[in-house]
Structures are given as structure tokens and as C-alpha cells.
Protein backbone atom coordinates (compact mmCIF):
# COMPACT_ATOMS: atom_id res chain seq x y z
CA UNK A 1 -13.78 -23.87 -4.63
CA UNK A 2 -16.34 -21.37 -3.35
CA UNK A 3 -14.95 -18.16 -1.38
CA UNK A 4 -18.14 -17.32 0.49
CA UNK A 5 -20.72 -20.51 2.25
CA UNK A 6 -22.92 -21.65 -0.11
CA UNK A 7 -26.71 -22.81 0.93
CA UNK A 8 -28.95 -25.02 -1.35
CA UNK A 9 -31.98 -24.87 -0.78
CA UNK A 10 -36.01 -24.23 -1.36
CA UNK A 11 -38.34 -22.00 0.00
CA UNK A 12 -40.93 -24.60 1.18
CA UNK A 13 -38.24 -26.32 3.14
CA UNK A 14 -37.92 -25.75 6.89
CA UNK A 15 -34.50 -27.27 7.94
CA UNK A 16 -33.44 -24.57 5.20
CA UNK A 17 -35.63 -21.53 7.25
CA UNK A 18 -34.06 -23.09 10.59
CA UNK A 19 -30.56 -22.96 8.49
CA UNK A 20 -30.50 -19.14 7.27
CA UNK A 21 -32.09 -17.88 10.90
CA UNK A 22 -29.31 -19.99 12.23
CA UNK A 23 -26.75 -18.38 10.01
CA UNK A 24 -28.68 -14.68 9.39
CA UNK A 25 -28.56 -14.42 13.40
CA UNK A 26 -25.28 -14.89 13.90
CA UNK A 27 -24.32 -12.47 11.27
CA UNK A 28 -22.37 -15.01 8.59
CA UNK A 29 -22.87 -13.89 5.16
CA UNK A 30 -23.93 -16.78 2.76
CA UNK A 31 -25.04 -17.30 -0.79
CA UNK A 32 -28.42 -19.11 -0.66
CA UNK A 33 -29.19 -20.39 -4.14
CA UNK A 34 -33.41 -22.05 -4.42
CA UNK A 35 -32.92 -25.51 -6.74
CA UNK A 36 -36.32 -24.83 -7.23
CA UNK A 37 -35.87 -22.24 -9.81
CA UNK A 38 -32.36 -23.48 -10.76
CA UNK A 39 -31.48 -26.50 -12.77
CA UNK A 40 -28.00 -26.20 -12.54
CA UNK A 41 -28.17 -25.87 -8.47
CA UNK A 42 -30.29 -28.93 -8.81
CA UNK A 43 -27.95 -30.88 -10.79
CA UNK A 44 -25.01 -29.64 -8.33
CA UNK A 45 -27.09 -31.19 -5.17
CA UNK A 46 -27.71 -34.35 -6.47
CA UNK A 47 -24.25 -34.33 -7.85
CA UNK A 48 -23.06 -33.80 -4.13
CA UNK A 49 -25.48 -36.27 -2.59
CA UNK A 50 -25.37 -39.54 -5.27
CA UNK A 51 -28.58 -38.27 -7.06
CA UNK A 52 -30.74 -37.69 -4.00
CA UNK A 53 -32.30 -33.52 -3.82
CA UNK A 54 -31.23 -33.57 0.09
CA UNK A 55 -31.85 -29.84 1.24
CA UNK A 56 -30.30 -27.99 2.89
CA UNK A 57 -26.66 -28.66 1.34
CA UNK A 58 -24.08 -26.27 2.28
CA UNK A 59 -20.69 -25.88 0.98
CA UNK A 60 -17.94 -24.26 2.71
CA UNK A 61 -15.44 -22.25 1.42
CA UNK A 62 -13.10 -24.89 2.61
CA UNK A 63 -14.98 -27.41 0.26
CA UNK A 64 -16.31 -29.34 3.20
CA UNK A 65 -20.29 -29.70 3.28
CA UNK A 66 -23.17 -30.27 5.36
CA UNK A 67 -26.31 -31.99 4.36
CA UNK A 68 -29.07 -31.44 6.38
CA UNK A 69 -26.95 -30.47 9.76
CA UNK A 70 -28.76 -29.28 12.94
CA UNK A 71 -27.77 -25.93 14.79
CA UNK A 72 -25.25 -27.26 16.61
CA UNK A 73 -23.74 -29.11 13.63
CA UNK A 74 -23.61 -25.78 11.70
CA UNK A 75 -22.16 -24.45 15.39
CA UNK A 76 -19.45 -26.89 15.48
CA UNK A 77 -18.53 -26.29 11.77
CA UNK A 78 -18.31 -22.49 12.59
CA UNK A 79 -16.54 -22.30 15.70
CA UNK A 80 -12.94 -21.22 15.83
């Protein structure tokens, strides 16, 4: 299990953008890996989501995940 949030993503993607502004404004650190360029961060996602590329998937250091979640999914996750 990851220490830090992991985001998988790609660059043309904008529910990723909306993702990292959501998380780069609010100061949480995260480790955004592109399956674009990655094969192994490819295989990961569609290991997570039953062979569908479904971006953004982020992994929690808890080992919970979010596939595709809107800001105030990602706000609920984060909250205290």
C-alpha cells in the first residue's frame, strides 16, 4: 500500500486537470503518474477498473480509490 495519494492519469484528460487543481489548490501533495507514457500504470488502471482505462483513478494511502470522483467526492474523501 501506497504512503502518499496516487493519481492516474493523462494529460489530454480534463476530469484529471479539474483533479490536480482540485488537489494542487488545496495544498495535498500527490504522485500523478501519465498511463500514457507508462505501461505498467496502464496495466495497474485497468487492473483496478476490470480492464476499462477509466481516468482519473486515485489511490489513497489507505488503499481506498476513486475513479473519476467530482470535487466534492475528492472533498468528502479528504475531510477529517
Amino acid at each position: 500500500m501506497a504512503d502518499e495519494i496516487i493519481m492516474y492519469g493523462t494529460t489530454w484528460c480534463p476530469d484529471c486537470y479539474r483533479a490536480k487543481s482540485f488537489l494542487n489548490s488545496r495544498g495535498i501533495p500527490f504522485k500523478w503518474i501519465d498511463i500514457a507514457t507508462d505501461p505498467a500504470a496502464t496495466a495497474e488502471v485497468e487492473r483496478i477498473n476490470k480492464g476499462n482505462r477509466s481516468v482519473p483513478t486515485i489511490v489513497f494511502p489507505d488503499g481506498s480509490i476513486l475513479v473519476e470522483p467530482s470535487n466534492s467526492e475528492l472533498e468528502k474523501k479528504l475531510s477529517p
